[in-house]
Protein backbone atom coordinates (compact mmCIF):
# COMPACT_ATOMS: atom_id res chain seq x y z
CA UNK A 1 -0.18 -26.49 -27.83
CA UNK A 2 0.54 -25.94 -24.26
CA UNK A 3 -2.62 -24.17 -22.32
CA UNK A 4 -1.17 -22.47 -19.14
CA UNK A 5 -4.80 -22.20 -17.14
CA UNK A 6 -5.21 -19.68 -14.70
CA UNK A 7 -5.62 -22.37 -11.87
CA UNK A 8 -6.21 -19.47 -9.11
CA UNK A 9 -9.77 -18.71 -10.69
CA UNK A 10 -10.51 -22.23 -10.19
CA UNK A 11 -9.56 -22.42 -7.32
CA UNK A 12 -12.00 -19.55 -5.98
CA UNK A 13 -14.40 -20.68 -8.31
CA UNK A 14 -14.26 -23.84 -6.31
CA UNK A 15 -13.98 -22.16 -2.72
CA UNK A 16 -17.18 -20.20 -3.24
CA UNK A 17 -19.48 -22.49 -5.24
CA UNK A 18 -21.62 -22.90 -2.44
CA UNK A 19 -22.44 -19.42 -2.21
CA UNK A 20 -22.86 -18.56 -5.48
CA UNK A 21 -24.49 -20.80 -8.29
CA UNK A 22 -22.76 -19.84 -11.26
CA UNK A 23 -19.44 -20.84 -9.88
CA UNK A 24 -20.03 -23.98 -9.84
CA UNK A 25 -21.55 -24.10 -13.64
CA UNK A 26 -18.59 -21.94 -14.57
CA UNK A 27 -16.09 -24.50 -12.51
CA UNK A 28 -17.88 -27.25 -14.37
CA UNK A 29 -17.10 -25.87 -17.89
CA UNK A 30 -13.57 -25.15 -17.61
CA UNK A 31 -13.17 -28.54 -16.24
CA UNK A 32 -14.79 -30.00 -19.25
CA UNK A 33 -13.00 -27.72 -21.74
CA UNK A 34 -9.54 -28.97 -19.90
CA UNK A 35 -11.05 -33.00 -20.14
CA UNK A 36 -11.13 -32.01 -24.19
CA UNK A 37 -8.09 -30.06 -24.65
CA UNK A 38 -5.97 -33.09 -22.67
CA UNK A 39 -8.05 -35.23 -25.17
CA UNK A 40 -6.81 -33.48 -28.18
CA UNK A 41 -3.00 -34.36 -26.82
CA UNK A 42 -2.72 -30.51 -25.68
CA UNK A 43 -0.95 -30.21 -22.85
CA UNK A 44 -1.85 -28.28 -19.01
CA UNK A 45 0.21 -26.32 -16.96
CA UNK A 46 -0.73 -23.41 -14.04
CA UNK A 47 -0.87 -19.70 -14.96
CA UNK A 48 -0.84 -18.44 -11.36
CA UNK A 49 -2.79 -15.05 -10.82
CA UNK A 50 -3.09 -14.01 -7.14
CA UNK A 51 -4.93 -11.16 -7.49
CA UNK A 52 -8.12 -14.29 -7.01
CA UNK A 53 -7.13 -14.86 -3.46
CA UNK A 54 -9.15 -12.40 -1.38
CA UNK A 55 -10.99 -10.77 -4.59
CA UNK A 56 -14.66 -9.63 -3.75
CA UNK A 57 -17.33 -10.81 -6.07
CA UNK A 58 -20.68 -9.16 -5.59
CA UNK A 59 -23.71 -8.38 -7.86
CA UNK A 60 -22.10 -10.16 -10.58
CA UNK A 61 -18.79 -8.29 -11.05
CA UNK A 62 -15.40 -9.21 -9.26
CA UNK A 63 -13.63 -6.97 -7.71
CA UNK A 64 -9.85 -7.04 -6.94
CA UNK A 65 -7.22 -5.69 -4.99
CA UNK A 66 -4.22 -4.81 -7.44
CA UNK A 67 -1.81 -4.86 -4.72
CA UNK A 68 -2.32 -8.61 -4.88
CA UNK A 69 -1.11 -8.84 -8.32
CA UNK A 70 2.57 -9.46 -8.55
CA UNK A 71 2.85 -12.97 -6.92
CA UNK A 72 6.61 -11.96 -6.09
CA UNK A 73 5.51 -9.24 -3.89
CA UNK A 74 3.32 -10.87 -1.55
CA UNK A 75 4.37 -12.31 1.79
CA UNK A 76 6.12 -15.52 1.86
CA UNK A 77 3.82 -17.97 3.71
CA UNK A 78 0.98 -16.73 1.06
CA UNK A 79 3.32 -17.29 -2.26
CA UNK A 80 3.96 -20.90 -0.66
CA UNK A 81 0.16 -21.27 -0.45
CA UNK A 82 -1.05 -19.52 -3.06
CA UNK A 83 1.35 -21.65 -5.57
CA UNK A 84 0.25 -24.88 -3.89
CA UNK A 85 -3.49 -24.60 -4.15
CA UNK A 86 -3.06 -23.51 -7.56
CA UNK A 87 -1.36 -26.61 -8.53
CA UNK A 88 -3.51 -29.18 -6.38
CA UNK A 89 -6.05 -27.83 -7.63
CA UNK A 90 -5.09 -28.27 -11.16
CA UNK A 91 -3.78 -31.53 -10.73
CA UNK A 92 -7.04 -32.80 -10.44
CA UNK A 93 -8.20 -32.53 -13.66
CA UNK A 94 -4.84 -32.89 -15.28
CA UNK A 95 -3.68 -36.48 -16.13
CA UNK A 96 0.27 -35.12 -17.00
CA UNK A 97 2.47 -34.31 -14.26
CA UNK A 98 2.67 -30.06 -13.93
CA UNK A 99 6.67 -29.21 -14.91
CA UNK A 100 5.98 -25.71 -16.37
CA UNK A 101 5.01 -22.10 -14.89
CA UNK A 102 3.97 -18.42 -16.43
CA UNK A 103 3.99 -15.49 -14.23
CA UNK A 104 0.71 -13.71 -13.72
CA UNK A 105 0.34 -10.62 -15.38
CA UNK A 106 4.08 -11.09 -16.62
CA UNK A 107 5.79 -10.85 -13.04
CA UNK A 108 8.49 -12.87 -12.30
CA UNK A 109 10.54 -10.84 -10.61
CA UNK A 110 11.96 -10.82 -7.86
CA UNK A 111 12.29 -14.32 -9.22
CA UNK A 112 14.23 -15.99 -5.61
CA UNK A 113 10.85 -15.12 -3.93
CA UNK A 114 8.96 -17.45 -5.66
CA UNK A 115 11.72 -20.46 -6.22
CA UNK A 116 11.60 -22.94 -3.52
CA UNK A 117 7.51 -22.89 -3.77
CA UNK A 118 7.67 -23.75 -7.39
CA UNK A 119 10.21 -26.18 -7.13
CA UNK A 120 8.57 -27.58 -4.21
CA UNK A 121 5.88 -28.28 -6.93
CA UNK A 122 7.69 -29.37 -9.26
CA UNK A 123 7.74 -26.70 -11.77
CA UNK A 124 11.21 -26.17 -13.01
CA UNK A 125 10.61 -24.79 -16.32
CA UNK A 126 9.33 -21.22 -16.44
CA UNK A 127 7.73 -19.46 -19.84
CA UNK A 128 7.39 -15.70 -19.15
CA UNK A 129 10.44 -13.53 -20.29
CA UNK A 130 10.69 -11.87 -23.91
CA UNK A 131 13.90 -9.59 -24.92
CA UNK A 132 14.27 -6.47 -24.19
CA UNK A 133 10.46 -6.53 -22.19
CA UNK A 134 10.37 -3.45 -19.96
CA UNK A 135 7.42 -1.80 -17.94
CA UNK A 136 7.07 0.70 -15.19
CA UNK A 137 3.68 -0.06 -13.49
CA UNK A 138 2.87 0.07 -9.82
CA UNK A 139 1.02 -3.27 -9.84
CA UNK A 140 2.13 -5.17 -13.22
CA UNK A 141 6.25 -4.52 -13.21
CA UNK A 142 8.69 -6.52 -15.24
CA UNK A 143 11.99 -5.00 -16.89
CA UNK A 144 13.25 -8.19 -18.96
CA UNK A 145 16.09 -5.71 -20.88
CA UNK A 146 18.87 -7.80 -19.88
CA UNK A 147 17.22 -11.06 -20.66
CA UNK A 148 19.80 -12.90 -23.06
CA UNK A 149 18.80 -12.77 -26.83
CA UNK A 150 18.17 -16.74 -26.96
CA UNK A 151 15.67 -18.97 -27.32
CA UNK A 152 16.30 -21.23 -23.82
CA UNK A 153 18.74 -21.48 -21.14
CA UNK A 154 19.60 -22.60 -17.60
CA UNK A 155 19.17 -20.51 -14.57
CA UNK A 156 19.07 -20.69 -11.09
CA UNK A 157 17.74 -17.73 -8.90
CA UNK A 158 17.29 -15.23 -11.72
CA UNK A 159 16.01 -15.87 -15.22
CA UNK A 160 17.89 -13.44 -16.59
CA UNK A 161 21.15 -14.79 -15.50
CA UNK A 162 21.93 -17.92 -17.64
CA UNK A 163 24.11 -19.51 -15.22
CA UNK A 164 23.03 -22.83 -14.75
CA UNK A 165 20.47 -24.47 -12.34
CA UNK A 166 17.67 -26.57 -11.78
CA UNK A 167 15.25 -24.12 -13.64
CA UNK A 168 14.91 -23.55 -17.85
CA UNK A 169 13.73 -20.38 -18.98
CA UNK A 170 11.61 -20.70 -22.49
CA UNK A 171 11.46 -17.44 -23.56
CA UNK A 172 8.64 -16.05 -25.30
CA UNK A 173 9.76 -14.84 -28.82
CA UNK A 174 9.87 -11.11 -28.79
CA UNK A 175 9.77 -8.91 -32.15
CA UNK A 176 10.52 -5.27 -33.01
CA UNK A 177 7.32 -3.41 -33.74
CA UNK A 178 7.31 0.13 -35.20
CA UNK A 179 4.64 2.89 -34.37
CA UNK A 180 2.71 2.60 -37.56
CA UNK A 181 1.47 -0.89 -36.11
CA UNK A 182 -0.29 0.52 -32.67
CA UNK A 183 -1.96 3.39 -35.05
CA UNK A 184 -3.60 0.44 -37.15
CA UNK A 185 -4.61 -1.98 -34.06
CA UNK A 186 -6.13 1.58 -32.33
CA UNK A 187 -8.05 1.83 -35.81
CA UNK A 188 -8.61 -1.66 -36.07
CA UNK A 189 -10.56 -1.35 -32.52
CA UNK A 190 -13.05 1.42 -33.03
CA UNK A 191 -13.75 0.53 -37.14
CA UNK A 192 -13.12 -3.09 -37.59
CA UNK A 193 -16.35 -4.27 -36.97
CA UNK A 194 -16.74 -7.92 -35.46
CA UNK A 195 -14.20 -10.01 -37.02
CA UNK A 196 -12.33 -7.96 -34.82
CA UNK A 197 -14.73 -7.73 -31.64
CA UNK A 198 -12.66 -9.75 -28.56
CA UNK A 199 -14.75 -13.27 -27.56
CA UNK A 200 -13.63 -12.31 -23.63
CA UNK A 201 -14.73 -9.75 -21.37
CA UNK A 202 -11.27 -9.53 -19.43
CA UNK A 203 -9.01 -6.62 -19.59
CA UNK A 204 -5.48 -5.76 -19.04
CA UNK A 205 -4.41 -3.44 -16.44
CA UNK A 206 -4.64 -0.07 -17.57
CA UNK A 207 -1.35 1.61 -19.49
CA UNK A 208 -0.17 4.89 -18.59
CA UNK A 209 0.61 7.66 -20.63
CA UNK A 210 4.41 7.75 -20.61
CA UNK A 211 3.90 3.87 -21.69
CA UNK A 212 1.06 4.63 -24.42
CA UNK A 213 3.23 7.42 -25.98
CA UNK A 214 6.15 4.97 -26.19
CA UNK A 215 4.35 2.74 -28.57
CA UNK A 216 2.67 5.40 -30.75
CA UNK A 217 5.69 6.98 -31.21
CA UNK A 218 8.86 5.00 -30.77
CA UNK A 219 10.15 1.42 -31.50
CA UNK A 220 9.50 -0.99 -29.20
CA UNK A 221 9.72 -5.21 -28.53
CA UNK A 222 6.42 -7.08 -28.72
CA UNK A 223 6.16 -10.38 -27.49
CA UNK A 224 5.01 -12.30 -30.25
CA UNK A 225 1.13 -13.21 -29.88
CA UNK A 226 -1.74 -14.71 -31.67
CA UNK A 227 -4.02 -11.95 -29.69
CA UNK A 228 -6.46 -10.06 -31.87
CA UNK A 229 -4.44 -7.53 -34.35
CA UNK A 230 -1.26 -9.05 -33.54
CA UNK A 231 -1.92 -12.60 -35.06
CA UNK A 232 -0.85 -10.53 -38.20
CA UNK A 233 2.65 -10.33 -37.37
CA UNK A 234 3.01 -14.12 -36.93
CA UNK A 235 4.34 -14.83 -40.29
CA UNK A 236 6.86 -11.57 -40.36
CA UNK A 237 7.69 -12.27 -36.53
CA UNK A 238 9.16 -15.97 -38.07
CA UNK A 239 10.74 -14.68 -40.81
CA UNK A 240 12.57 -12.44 -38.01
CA UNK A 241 13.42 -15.59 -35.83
CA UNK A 242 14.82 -17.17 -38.68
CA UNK A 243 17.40 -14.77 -39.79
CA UNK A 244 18.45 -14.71 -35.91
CA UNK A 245 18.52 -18.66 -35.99
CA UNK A 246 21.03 -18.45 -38.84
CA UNK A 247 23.28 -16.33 -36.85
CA UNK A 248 22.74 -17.11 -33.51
CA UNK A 249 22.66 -20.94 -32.52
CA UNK A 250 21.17 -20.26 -29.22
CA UNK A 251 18.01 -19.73 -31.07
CA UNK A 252 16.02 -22.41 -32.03
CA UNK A 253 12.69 -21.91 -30.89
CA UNK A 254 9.35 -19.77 -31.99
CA UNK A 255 7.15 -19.37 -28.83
CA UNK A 256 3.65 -17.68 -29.12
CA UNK A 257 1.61 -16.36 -26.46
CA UNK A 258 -1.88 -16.21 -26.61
CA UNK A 259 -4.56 -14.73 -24.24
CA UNK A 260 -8.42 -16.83 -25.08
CA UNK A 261 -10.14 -13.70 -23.72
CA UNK A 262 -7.99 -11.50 -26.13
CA UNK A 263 -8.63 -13.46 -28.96
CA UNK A 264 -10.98 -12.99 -32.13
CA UNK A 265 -12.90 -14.00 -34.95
CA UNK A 266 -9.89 -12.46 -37.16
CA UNK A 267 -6.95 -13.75 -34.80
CA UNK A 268 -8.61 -16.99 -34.59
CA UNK A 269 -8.18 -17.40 -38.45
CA UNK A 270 -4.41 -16.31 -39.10
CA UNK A 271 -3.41 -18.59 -35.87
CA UNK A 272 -5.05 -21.37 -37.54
CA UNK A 273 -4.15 -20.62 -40.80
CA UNK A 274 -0.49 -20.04 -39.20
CA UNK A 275 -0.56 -23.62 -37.78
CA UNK A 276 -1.63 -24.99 -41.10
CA UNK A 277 1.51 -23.81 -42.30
CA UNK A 278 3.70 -25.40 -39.43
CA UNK A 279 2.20 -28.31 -40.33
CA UNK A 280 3.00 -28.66 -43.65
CA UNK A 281 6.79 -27.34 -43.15
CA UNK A 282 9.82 -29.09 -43.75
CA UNK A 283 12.19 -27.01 -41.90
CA UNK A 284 9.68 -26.57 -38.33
CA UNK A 285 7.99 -28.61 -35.78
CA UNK A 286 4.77 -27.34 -33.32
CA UNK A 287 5.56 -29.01 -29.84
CA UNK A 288 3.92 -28.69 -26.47
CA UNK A 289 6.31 -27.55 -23.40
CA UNK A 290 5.93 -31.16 -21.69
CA UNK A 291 7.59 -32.29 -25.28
CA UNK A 292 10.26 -29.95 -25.03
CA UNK A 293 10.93 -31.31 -21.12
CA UNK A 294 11.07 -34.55 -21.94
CA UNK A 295 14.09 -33.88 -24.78
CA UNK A 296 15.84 -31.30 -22.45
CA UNK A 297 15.82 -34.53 -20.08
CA UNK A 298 16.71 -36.85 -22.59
CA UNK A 299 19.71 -34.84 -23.69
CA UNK A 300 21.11 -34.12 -19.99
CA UNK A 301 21.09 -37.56 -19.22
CA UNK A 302 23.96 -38.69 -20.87
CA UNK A 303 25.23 -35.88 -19.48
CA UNK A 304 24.74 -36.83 -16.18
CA UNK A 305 26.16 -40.08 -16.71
CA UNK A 306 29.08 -39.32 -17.99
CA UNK A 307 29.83 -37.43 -14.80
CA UNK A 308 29.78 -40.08 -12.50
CA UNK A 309 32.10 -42.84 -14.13
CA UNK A 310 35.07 -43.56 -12.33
């Protein structure tokens, strides 16, 4: 698996240890969990949230300023920053060399304000954009609706422009999910009882009604996740990719998104029973994003070779 870590909590957590206790017991955890997951031949790559930098934290709660949340938006000199502590940061309790990026909260875009910074990093392959992904929100936008229907391609300045470049998109497998399903995870939330009780206290930002109505009442594209109700659309969400794969030769991936604070007892049990399954097939393969690099790499160095005989 490939855990993208949401290195700008760290790095506050690591700013402001001094001043409060539990940051540094906190820091000290994730550290340790990132120690055993690198152990366990997972790999690490930065998540970058910067809705952390400036966030208040007093009596025990944090509070933030959502105006901060779309890295894209925020003034130049602070993207450059905020992207480069992130990734120091990170880099010091990561023994692989960072290649890979996920956008905050989904947002990507404008995606030419953020690429010299994360190439200057070192991150050239990006994992945030699902098909036909679309949302309207003051502080959370993203319209991915003319994201090509493949699985991975090349881009330079805009990840939904396959044109070539130094950057690979790696989309995030999107499905078609029909009204019926929001009614049963609603449902699933007030009567499910703890199986089905969240192990995080985070939240997402808030959805509006326009958006709310959409899903209880019309079709819409779901990135497919291993989060709480959703883990049960794994198995159908495959069977979809699989009947595109036979028709469509740019697709040849599966990628899942999962959020740990979104997660629960329930989810927790299809993903692994999901994985068990991967596991034993003859037809797929489970492989972390820094295994995927290195055979994009290996493949576009013939390539590249080729190119420069006389």
């Amino acid at each position: 698996m490939t855990f993208f870590v949401d290195a700008c909590f760290l790095v506050r957590l690591h700013q402001d240890r001094a001043r409060f206790a539990e940051f540094q017991r906190q820091h000290d955890l994730v550290a340790a969990q990132l120690e055993r997951l690198q152990a366990a031949g997972h790999d690490i790559q930065p998540h970058i949230h910067p809705h952390w930098d400036g966030a208040a934290y007093a009596d025990g709660a944090w509070r933030f300023d959502y105006q901060r949340f779309a890295l894209p938006n925020l003034p130049a000199d602070e993207r450059t920053r905020i992207i480069a502590e992130a990734c120091d940061h990170l880099r010091a309790y990561v023994s692989a060399p960072l290649l890979a990026h996920r956008g905050g909260g989904w947002s990507l875009q404008p995606f030419h304000s953020v690429r010299d910074a994360l190439l200057a990093q070192g991150l050239w392959l990006d994992s945030t954009v699902f098909a036909h992904g679309y949302r309207d929100h003051p502080h959370q936008p993203y319209d991915f609706r003319a994201a090509p229907e493949q699985s991975l391609w090349r881009f330079d300045d805009d990840p939904l422009r396959p044109t070539g470049g130094p950057f690979v998109e790696l989309a995030i497998t999107a499905a078609p999910v029909t009204p019926d399903f929001y009614w049963r995870l609603a449902l699933t939330r007030k009567l499910g009882g703890a199986k089905h009780q969240k192990f995080g206290d985070g939240a997402p930002t808030a959805m509006g009604r326009g958006e709310a109505l959409a899903k209880l009442f019309t079709i819409t594209s779901l990135p497919v996740s291993a989060d709480g109700f959703k883990a049960r659309l794994l198995n159908r969400a495959l069977r979809i990719q699989e009947k595109r794969a036979r028709r469509d030769p740019g697709i040849d991936h599966f990628t899942v998104v999962s959020h740990p604070k979104a997660l629960t007892p329930d989810s927790v049990a299809r993903l692994d029973r999901f994985l068990d399954d991967i596991a034993h097939s003859q037809s797929h393969q489970a492989v972390s994003i820094t295994q995927r690099a290195a055979a994009l790499k290996a493949a576009a160095r013939p390539a590249a070779q080729e190119s420069v005989r006389p």
